[in-house]
Protein backbone atom coordinates (compact mmCIF):
# COMPACT_ATOMS: atom_id res chain seq x y z
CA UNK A 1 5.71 1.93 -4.01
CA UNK A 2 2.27 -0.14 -4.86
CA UNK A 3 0.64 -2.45 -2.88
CA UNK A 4 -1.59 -5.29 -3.58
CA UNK A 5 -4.65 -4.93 -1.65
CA UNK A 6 -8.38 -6.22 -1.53
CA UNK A 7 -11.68 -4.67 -1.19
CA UNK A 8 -13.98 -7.53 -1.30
CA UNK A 9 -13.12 -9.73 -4.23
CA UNK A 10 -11.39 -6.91 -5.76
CA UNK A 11 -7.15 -7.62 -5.51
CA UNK A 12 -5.91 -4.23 -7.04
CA UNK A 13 -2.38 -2.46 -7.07
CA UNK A 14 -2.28 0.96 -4.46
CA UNK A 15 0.18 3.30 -4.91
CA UNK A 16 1.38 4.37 -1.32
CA UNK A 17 3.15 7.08 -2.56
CA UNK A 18 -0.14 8.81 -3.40
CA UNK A 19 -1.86 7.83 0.11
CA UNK A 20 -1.69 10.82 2.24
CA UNK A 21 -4.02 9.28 5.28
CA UNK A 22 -5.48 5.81 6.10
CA UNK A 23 -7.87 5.81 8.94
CA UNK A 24 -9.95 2.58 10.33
CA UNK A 25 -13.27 2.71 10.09
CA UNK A 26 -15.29 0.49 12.67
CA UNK A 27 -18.80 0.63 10.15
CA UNK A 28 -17.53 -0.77 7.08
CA UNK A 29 -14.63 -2.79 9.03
CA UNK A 30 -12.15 -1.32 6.37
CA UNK A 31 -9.46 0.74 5.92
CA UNK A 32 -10.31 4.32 4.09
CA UNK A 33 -7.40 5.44 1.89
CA UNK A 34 -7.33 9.05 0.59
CA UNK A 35 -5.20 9.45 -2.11
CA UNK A 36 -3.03 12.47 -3.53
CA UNK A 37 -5.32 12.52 -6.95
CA UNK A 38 -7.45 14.93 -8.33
CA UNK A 39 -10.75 14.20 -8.37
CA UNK A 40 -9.76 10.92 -6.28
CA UNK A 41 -12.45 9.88 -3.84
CA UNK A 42 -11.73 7.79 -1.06
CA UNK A 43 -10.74 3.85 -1.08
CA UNK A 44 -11.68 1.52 0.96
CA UNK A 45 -9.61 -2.21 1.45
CA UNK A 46 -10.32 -4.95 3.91
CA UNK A 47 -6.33 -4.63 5.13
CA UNK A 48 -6.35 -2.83 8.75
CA UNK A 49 -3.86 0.33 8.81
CA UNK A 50 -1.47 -2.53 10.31
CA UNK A 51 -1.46 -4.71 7.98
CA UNK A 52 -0.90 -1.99 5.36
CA UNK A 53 2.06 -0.90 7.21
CA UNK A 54 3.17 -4.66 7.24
CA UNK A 55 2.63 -4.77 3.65
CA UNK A 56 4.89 -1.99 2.86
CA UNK A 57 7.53 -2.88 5.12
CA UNK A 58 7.55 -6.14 3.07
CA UNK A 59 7.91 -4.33 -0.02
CA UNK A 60 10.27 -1.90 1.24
CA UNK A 61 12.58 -4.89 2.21
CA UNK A 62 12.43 -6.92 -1.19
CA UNK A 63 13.00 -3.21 -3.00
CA UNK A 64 15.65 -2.81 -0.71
CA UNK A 65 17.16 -6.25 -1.61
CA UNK A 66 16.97 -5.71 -5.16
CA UNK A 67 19.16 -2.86 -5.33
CA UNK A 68 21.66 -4.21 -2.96
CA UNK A 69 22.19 -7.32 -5.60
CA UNK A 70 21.58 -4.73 -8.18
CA UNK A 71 24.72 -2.54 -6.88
CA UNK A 72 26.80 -5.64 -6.19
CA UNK A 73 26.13 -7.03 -9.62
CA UNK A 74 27.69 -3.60 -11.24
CA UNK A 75 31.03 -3.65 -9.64
């Protein structure tokens, strides 16, 4: 599942999937993603870890909606 996210003026695509922890940190006042990647270092976005969570329940939903209307449309 992706997610669009910012890091600055940077709006770029995340793919949750590939996130295996997302910590706070009070510094930078971002959210450091580490991702499932080799060689991948860590990313930071202005979200908060709840808002990222918001943002994927959000897409969760519409995905979820799509295949319901997808399934009805096939019978």
């Amino acid at each position: 599942m992706f997610v669009k996210l910012t890091d600055g003026t940077i709006t770029r695509w995340i793919n949750m999937d590939a996130v295996i922890q997302m910590r706070f940190d009070d510094d930078k006042h971002q959210t450091e993603l580490f991702l499932l990647r080799e060689n991948a270092g860590p990313t930071f976005v202005d979200e908060s870890p709840e808002e990222v969570r918001t943002l994927m329940d959000v897409e969760l939903e519409r995905l979820s909606q799509i295949a319901k209307w997808t399934m009805g449309r096939q019978r």
